[in-house]
N, C-alpha and C. Protein backbone atom coordinates (compact mmCIF):
# COMPACT_ATOMS: atom_id res chain seq x y z
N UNK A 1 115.60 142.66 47.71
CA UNK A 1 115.00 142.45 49.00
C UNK A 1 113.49 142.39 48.80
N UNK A 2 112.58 141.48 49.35
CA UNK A 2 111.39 141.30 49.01
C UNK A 2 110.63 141.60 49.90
N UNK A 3 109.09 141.93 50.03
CA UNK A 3 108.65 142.43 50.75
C UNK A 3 108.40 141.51 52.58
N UNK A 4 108.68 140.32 52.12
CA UNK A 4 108.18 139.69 53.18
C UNK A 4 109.92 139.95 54.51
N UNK A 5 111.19 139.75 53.62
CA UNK A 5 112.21 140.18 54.23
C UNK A 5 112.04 141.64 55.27
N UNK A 6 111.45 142.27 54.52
CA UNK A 6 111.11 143.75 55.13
C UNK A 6 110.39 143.80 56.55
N UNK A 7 109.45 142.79 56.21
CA UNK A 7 108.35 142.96 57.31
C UNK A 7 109.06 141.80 58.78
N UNK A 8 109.77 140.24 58.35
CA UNK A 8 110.23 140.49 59.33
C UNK A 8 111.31 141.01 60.45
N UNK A 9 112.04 141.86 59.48
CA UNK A 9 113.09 142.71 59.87
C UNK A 9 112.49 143.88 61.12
N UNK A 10 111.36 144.24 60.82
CA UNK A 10 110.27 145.39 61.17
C UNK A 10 109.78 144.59 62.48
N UNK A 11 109.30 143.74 62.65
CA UNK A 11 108.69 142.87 63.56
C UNK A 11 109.90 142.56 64.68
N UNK A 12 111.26 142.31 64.01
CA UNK A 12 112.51 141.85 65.16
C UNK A 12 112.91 143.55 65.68
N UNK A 13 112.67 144.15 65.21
CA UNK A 13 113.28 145.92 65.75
C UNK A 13 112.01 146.52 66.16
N UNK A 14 110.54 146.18 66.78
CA UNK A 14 109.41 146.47 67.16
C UNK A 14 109.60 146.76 68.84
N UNK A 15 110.14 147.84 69.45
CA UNK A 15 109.72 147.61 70.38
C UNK A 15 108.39 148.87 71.18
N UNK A 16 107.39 148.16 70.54
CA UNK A 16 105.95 148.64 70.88
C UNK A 16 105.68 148.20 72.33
N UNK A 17 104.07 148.87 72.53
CA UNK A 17 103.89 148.27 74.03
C UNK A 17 103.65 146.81 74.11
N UNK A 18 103.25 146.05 73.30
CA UNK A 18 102.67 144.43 73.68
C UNK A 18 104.38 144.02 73.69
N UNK A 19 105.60 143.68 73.37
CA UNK A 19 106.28 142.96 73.99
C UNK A 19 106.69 143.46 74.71
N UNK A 20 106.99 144.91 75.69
CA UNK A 20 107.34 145.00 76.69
C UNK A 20 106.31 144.14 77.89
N UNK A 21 105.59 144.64 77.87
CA UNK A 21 104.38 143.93 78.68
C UNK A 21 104.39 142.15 78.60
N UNK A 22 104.40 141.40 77.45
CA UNK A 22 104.70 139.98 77.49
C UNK A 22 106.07 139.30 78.18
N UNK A 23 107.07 140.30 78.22
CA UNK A 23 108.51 140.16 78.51
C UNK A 23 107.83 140.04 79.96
N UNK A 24 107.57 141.63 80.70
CA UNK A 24 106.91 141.77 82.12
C UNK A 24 106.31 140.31 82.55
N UNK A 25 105.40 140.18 81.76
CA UNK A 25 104.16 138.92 82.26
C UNK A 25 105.00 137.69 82.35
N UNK A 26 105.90 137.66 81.32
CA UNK A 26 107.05 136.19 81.84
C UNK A 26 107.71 136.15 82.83
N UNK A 27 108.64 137.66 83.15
CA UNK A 27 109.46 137.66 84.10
C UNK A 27 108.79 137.58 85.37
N UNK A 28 107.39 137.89 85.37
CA UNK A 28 106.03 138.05 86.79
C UNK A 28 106.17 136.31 86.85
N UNK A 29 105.71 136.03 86.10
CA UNK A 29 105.78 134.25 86.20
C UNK A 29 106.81 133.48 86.38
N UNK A 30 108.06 133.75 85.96
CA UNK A 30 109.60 133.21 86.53
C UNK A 30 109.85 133.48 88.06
N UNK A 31 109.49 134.52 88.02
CA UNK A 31 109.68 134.92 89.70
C UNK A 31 108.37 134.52 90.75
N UNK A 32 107.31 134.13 90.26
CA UNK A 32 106.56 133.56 91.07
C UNK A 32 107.04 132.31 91.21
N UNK A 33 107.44 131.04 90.33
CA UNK A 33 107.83 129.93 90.46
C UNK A 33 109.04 129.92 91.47
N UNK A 34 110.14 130.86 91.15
CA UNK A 34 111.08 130.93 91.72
C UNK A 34 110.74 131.36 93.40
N UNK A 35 109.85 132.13 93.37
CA UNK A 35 109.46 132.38 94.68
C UNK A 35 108.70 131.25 95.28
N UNK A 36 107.55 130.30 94.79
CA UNK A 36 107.31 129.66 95.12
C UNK A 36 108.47 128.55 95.85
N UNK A 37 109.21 128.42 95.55
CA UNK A 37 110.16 127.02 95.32
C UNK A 37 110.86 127.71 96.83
N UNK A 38 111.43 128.51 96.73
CA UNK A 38 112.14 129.35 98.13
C UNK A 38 111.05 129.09 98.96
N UNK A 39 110.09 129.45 99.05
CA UNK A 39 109.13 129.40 100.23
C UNK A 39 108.70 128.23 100.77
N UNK A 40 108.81 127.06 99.37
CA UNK A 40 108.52 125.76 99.77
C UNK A 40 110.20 125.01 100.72
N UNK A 41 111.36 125.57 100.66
CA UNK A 41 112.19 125.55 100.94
C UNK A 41 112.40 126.01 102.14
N UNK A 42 111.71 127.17 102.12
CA UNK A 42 111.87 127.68 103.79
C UNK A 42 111.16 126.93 104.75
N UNK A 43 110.19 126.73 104.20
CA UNK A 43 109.33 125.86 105.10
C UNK A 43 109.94 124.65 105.61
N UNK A 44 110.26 123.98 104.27
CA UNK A 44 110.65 122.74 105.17
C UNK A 44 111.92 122.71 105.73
N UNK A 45 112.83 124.23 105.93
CA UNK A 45 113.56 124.28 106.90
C UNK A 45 112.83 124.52 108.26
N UNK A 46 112.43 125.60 108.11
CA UNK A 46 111.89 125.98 109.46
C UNK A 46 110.73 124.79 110.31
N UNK A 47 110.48 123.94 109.37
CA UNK A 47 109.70 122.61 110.44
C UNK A 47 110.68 121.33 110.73
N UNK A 48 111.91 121.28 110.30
CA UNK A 48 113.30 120.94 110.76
C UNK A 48 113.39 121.38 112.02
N UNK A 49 113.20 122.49 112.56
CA UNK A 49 113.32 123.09 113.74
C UNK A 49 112.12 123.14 114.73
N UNK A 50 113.08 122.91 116.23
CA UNK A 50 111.84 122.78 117.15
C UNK A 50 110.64 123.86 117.18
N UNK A 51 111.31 125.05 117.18
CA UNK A 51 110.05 125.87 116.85
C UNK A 51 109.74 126.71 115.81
N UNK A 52 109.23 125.99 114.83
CA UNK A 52 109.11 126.65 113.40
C UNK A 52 108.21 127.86 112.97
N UNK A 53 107.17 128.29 114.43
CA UNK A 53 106.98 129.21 114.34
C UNK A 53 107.34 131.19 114.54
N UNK A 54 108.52 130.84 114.91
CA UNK A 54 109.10 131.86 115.18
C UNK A 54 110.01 131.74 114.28
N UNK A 55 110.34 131.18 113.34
CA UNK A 55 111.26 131.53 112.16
C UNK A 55 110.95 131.96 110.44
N UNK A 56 108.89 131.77 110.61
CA UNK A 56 108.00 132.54 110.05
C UNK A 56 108.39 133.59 109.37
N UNK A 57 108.63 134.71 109.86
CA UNK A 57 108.86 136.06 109.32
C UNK A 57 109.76 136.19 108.82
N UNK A 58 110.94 135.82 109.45
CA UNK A 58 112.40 136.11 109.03
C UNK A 58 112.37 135.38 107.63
N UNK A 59 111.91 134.07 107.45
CA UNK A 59 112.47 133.56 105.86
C UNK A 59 111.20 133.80 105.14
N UNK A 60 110.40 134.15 105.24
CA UNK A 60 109.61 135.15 104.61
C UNK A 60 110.49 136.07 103.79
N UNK A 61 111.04 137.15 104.82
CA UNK A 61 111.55 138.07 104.15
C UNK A 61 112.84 137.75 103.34
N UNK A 62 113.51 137.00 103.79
CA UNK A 62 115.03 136.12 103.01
C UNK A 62 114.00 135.48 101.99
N UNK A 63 112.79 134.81 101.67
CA UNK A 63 112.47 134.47 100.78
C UNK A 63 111.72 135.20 99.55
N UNK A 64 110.81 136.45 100.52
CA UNK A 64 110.76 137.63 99.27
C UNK A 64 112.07 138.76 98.82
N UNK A 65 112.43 138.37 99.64
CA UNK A 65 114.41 139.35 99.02
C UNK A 65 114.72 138.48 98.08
N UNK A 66 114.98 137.58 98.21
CA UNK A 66 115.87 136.66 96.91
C UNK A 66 114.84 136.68 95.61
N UNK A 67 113.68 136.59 95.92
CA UNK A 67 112.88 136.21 94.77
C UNK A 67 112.87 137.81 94.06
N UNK A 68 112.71 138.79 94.55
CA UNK A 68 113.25 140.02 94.01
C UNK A 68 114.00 140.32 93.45
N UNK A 69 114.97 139.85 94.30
CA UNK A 69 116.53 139.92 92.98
C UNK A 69 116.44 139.09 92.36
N UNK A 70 115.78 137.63 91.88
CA UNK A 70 116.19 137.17 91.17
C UNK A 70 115.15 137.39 89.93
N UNK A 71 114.03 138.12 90.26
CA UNK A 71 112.68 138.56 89.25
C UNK A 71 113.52 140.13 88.67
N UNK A 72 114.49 141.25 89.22
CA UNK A 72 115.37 141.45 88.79
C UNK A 72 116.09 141.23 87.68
N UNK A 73 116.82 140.02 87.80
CA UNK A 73 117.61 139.42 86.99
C UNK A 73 117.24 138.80 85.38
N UNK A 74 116.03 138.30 85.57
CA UNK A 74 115.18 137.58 85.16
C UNK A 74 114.63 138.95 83.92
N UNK A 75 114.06 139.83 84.46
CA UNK A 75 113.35 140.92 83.31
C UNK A 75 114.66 141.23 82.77
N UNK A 76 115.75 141.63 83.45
CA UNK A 76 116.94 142.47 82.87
C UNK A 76 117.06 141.21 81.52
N UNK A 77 117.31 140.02 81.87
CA UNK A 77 117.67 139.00 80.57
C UNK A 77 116.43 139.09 79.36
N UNK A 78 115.59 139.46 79.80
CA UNK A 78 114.27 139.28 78.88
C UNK A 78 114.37 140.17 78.52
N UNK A 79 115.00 141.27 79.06
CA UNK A 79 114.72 142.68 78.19
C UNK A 79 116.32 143.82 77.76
N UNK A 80 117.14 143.07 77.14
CA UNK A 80 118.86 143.43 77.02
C UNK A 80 118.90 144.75 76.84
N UNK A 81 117.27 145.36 76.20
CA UNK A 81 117.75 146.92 75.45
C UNK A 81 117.46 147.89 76.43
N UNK A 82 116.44 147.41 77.62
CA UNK A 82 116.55 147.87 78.56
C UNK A 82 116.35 147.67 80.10
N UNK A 83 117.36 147.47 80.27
CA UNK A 83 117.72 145.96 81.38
C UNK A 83 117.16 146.67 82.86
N UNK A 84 117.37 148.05 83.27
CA UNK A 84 117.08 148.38 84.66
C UNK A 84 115.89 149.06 84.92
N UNK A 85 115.39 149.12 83.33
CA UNK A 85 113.94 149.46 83.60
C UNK A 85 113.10 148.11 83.58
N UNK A 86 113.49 147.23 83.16
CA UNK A 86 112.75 145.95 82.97
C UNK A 86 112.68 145.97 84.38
N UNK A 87 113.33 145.81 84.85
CA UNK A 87 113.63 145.08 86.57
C UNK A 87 112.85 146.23 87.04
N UNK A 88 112.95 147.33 87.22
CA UNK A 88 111.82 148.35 88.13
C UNK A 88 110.43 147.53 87.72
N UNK A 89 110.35 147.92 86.52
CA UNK A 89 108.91 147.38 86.26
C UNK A 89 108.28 146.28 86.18
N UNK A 90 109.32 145.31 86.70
CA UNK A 90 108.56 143.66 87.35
C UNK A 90 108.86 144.23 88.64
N UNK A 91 109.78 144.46 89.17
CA UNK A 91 109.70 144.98 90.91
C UNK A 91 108.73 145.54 91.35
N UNK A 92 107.76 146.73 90.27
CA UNK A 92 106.54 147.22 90.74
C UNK A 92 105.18 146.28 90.27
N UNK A 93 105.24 145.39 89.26
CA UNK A 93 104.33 144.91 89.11
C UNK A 93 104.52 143.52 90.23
N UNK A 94 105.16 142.99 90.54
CA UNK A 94 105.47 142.21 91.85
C UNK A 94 104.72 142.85 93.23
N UNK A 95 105.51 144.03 93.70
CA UNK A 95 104.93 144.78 94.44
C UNK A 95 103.58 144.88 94.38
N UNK A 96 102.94 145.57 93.11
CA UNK A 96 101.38 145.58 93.49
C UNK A 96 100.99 144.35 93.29
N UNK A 97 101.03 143.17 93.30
CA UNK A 97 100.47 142.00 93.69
C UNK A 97 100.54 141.90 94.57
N UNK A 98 101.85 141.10 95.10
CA UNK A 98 102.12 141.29 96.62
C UNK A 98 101.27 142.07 97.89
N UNK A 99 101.16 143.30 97.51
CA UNK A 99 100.91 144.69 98.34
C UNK A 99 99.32 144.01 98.23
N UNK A 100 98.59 144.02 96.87
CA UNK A 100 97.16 143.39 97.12
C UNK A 100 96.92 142.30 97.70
N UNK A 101 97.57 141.12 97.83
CA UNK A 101 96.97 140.17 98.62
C UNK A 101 97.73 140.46 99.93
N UNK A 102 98.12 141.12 100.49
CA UNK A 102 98.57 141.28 102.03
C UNK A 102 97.84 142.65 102.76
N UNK A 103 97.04 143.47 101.21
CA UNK A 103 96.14 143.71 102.26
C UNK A 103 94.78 142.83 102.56
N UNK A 104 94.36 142.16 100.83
CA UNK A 104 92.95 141.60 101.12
C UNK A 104 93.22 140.62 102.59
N UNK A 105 94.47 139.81 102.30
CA UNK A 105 94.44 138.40 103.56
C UNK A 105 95.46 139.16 104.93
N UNK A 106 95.53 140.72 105.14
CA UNK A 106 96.10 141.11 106.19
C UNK A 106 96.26 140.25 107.40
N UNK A 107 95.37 139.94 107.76
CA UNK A 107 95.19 139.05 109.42
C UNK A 107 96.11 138.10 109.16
N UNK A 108 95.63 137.28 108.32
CA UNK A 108 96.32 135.71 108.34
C UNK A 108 97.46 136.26 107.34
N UNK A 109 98.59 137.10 106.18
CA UNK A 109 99.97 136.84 105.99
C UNK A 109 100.37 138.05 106.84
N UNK A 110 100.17 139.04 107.15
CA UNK A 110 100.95 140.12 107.82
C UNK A 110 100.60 140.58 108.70
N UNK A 111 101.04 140.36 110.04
CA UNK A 111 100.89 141.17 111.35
C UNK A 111 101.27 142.25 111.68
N UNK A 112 101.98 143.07 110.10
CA UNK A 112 102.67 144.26 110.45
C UNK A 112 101.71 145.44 110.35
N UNK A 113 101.78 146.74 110.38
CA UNK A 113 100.76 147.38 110.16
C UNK A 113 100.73 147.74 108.62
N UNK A 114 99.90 148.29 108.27
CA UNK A 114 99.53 148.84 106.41
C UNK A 114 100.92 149.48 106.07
N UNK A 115 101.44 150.45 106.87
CA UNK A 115 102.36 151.17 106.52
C UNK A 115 103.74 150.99 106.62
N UNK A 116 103.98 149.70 107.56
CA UNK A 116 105.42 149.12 107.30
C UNK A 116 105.18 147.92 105.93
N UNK A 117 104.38 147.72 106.01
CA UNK A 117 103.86 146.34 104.74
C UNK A 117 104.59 147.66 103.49
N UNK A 118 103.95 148.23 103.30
CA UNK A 118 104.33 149.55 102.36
C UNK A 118 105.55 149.38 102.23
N UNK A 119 106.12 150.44 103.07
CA UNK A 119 107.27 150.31 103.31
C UNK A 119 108.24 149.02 102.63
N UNK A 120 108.25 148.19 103.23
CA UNK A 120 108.69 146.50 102.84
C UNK A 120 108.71 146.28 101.64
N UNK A 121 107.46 146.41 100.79
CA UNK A 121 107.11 146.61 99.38
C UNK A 121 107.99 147.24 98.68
N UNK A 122 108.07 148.56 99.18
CA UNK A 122 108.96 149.62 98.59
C UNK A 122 110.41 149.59 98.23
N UNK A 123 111.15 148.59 99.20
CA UNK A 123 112.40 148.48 99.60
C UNK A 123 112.52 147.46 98.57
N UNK A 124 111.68 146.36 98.87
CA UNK A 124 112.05 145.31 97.49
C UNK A 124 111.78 146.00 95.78
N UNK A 125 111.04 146.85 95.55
CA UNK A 125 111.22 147.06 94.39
C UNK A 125 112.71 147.43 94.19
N UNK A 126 113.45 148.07 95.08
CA UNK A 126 114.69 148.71 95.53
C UNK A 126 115.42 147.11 95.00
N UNK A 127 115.31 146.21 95.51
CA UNK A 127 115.84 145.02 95.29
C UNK A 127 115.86 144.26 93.70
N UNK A 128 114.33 144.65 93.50
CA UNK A 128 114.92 144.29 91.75
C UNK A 128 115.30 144.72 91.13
N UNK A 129 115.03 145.99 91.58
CA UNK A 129 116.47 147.32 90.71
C UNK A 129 118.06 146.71 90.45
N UNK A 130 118.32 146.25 91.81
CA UNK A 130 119.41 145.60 92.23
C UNK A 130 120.23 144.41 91.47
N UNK A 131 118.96 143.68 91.46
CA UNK A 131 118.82 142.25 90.77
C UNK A 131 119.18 142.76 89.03
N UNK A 132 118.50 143.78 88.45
CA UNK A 132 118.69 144.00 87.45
C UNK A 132 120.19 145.08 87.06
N UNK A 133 121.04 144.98 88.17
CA UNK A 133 121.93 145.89 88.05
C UNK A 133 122.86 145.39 88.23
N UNK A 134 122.71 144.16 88.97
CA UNK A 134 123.60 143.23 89.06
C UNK A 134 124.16 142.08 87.96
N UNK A 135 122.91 141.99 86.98
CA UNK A 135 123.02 141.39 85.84
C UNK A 135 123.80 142.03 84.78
N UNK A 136 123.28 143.57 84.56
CA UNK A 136 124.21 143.84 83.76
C UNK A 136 125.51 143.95 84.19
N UNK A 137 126.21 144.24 85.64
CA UNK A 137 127.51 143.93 85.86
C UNK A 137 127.84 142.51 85.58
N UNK A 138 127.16 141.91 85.29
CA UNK A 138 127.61 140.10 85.40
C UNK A 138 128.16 140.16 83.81
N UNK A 139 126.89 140.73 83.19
CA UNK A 139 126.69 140.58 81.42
C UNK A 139 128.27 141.31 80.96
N UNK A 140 128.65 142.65 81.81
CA UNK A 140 129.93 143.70 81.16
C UNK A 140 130.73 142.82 81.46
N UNK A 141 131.04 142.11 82.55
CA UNK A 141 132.31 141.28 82.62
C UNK A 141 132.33 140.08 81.92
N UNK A 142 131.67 140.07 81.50
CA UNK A 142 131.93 138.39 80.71
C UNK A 142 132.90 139.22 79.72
N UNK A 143 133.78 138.01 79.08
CA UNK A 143 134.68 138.47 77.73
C UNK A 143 133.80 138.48 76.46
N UNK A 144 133.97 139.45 75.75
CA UNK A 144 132.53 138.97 74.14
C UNK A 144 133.81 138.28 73.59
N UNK A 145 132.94 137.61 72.32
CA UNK A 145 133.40 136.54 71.75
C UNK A 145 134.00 137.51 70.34
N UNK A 146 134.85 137.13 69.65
CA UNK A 146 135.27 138.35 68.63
C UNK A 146 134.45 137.67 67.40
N UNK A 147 134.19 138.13 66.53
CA UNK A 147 133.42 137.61 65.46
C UNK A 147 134.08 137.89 64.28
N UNK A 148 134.09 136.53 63.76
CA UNK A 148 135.07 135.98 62.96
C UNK A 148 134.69 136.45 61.21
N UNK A 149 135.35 137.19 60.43
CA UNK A 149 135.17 137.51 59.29
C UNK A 149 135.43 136.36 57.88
N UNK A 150 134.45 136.68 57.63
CA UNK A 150 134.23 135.32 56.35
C UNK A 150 134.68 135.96 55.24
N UNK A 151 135.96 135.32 54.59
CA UNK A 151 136.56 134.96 53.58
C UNK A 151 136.59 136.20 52.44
């Protein structure tokens, strides 16, 4: 075994702080796209409808719920060794984004007060928990594949 075998053996069984955190920063970015795309979706339901301003809030929240669970889902796959902490910890790093631009732009995205916004926040981290708990029930039921012994 030579030395270079060694080192990247060492590098694939590394789990230090920089790839937890790069895993995080992907799954933050999967779920923004994904959130983006829902919201661009809601929209052009709700201007389908005569009054598209009163259907504002509601797919808001159907659109930050789903994107939760599915930013959830998303860390749990990026991170197999530890799937429901991945998902807390994009659910909270989600959250404090989120939570910061709804207080800087309060007026114009949230009419609610500071402390149900909180609140709201809180519940969806609850949701990528979810998202990530739901994956590994998806992952246990699949059948594994048996692995075939060579000769």
């Amino acid at each position: 075994m030579n030395r270079s075998h060694v080192k990247k053996t060492n590098r694939k069984n590394n789990t230090s702080f920089h790839p937890v955190w790069k895993s995080v920063l992907l799954a933050f970015g999967i779920a923004a796209g994904i959130g983006a795309i829902l919201i661009l979706l809601a929209s052009l339901i709700a201007n389908l409808t005569p009054d598209p301003g009163r259907l504002i809030r509601p797919f808001a929240i159907v659109a930050a719920s789903l994107t939760y669970l599915a930013a959830g889902m998303v860390a749990a796959g990026l991170r197999p060794d530890a799937p429901l902490a991945a998902g807390t910890v994009n659910g909270l790093v989600l959250s404090a984004v989120f939570l910061a631009i709804s207080l800087f732009f309060r007026k114009s995205v949230s009419p609610l007060p500071v402390y149900a916004t909180a609140l709201l926040h809180a519940g969806m981290i609850l949701l990528s928990l979810l998202g990530a708990y739901l994956f590994v029930l998806k992952k246990a039921k699949q059948p594994r594949k048996k692995k075939r012994k060579h000769g």
